[in-house]
Protein backbone atom coordinates (compact mmCIF):
# COMPACT_ATOMS: atom_id res chain seq x y z
CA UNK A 1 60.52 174.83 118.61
CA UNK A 2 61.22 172.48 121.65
CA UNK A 3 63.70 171.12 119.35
CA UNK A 4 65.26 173.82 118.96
CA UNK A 5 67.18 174.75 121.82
CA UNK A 6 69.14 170.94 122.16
CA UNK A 7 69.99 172.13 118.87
CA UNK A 8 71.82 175.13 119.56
CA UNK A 9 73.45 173.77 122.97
CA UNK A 10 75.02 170.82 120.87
CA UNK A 11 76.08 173.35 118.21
CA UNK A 12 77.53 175.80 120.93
CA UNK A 13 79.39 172.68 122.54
CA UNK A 14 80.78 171.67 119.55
CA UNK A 15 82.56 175.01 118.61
CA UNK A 16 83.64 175.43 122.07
CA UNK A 17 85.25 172.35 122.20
CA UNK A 18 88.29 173.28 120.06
CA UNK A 19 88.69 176.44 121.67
CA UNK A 20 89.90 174.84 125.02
CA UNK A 21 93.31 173.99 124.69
CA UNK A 22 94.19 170.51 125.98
CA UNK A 23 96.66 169.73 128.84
CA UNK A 24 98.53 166.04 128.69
CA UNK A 25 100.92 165.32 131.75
CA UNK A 26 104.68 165.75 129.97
CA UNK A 27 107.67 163.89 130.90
CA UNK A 28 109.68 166.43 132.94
CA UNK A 29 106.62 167.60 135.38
CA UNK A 30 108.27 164.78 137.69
CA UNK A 31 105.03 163.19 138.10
CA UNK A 32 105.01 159.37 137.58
CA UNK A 33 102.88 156.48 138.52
CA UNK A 34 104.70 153.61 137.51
CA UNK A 35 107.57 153.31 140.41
CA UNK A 36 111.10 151.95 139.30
CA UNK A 37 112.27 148.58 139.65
CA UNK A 38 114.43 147.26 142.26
CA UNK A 39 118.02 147.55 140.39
CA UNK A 40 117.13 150.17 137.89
CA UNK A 41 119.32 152.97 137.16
CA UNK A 42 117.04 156.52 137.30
CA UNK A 43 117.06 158.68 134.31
CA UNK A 44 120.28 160.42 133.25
CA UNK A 45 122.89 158.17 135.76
CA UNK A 46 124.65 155.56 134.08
CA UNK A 47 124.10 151.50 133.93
CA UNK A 48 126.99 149.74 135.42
CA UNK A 49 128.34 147.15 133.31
CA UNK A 50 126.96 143.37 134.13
CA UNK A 51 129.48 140.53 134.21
CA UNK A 52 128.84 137.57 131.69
CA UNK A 53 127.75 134.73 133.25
CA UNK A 54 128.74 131.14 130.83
CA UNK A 55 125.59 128.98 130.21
CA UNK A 56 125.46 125.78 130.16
CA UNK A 57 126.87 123.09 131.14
CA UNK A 58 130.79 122.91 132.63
CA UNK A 59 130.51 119.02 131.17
CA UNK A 60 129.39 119.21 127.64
CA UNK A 61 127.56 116.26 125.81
CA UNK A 62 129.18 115.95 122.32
CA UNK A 63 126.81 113.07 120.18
CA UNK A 64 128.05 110.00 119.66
CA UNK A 65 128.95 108.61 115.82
CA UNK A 66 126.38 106.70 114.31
CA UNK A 67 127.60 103.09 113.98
CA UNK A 68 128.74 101.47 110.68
CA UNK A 69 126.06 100.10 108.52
CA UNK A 70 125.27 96.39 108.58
CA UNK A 71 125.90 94.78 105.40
CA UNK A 72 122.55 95.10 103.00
CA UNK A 73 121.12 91.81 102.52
CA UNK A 74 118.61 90.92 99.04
CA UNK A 75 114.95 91.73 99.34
CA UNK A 76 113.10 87.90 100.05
CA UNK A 77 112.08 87.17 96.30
CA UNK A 78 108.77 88.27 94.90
CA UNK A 79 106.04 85.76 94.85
CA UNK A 80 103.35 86.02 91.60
CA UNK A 81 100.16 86.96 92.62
CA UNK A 82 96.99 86.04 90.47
CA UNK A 83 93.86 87.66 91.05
CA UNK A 84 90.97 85.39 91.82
CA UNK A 85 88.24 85.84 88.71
CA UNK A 86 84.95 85.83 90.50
CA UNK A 87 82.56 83.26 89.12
CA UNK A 88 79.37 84.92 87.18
CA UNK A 89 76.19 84.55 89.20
CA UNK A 90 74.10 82.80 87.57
CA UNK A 91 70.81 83.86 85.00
CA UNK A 92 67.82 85.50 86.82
CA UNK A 93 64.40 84.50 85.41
CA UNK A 94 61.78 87.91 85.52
CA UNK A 95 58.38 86.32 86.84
CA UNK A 96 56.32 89.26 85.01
CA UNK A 97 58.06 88.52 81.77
CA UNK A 98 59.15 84.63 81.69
CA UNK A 99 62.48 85.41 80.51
CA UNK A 100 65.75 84.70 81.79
CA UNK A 101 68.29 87.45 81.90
CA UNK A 102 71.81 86.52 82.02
CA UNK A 103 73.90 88.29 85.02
CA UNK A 104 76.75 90.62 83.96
CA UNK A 105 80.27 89.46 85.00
CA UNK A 106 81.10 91.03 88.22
CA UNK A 107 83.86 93.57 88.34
CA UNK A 108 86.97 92.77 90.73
CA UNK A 109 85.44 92.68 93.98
CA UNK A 110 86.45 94.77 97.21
CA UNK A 111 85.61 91.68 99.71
CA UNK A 112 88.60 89.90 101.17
CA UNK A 113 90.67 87.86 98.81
CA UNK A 114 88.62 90.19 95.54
CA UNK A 115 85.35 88.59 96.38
CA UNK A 116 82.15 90.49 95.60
CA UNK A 117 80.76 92.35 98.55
CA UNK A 118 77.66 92.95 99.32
CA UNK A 119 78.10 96.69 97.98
CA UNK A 120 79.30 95.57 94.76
CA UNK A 121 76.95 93.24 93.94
CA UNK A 122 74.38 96.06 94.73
CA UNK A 123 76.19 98.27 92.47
CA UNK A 124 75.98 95.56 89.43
CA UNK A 125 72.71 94.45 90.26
CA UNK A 126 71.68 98.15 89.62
CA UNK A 127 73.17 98.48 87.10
CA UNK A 128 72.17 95.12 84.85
CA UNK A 129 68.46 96.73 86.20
CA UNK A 130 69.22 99.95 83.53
CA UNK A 131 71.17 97.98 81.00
CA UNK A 132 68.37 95.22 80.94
CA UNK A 133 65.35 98.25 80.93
CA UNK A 134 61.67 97.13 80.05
CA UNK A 135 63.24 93.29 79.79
CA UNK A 136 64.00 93.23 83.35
CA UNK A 137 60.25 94.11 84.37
CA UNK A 138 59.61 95.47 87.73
CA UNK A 139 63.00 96.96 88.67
CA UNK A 140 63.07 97.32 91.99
CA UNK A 141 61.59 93.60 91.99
CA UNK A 142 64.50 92.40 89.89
CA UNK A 143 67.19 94.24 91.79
CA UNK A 144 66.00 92.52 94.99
CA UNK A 145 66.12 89.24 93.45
CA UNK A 146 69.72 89.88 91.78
CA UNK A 147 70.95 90.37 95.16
CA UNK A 148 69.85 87.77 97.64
CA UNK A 149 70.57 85.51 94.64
């Protein structure tokens, strides 16, 4: 019951509300706040006309021509360039096993001058590790060895 009478006030405020009529200041009750600027023209009188100033400069810059082209002259001549082969490591002998495992030839290196970093010789050391399997023993063993070889 106590929940009642919010109720109806809310309801009674609601249809009331359309009822009043609403009242918005209109443009010819002479009532303004914003105040004119200095050197505007009120409503209904007329602008007077402004003179056109030139920009710029009285002295123009015009841009000069570009001068002629120097005669083209032959590229310097090509010199051949042959890659350095990397030499192939040499075989690594498994302790658990007693064999010796030849290394793989390493790919073209990304050291200076195409020598085998220490990256790539990771990367093939790894990777003789799966090719070799079971022969190569302990793997992480043999990878360790293949690289501070």
């Amino acid at each position: 019951m106590t929940r009642r009478y919010p109720l109806v006030a809310l309801l009674a405020l609601a249809m009331a509300m359309p009822a009043m009529p609403a009242h918005a200041a209109s443009d010819d009750d002479g009532i303004s706040i914003m105040t004119p600027e200095q050197g505007t023209v009120k409503p209904g009188k007329a602008r007077p006309a402004r003179k056109h100033k030139p920009r710029g400069s009285s002295n123009p810059v015009y841009p000069q021509p570009l001068p002629a082209p120097q005669s083209l002259t032959a590229p310097p001549p090509q010199q051949a360039v042959t890659p350095r082969r990397p030499k192939v490591p040499p075989p690594i002998m498994v302790p658990e096993t007693g064999r010796i495992l030849p290394n793989l030839p390493p790919a073209a290196g990304s050291g200076p001058g195409g020598s085998e970093s220490f990256q790539d010789r990771a990367a093939r050391c790894t990777h003789q590790a799966g090719v070799y399997g079971d022969a190569a023993g302990n793997r992480n063993a043999y990878i360790g060895r293949c690289i501070n070889q």
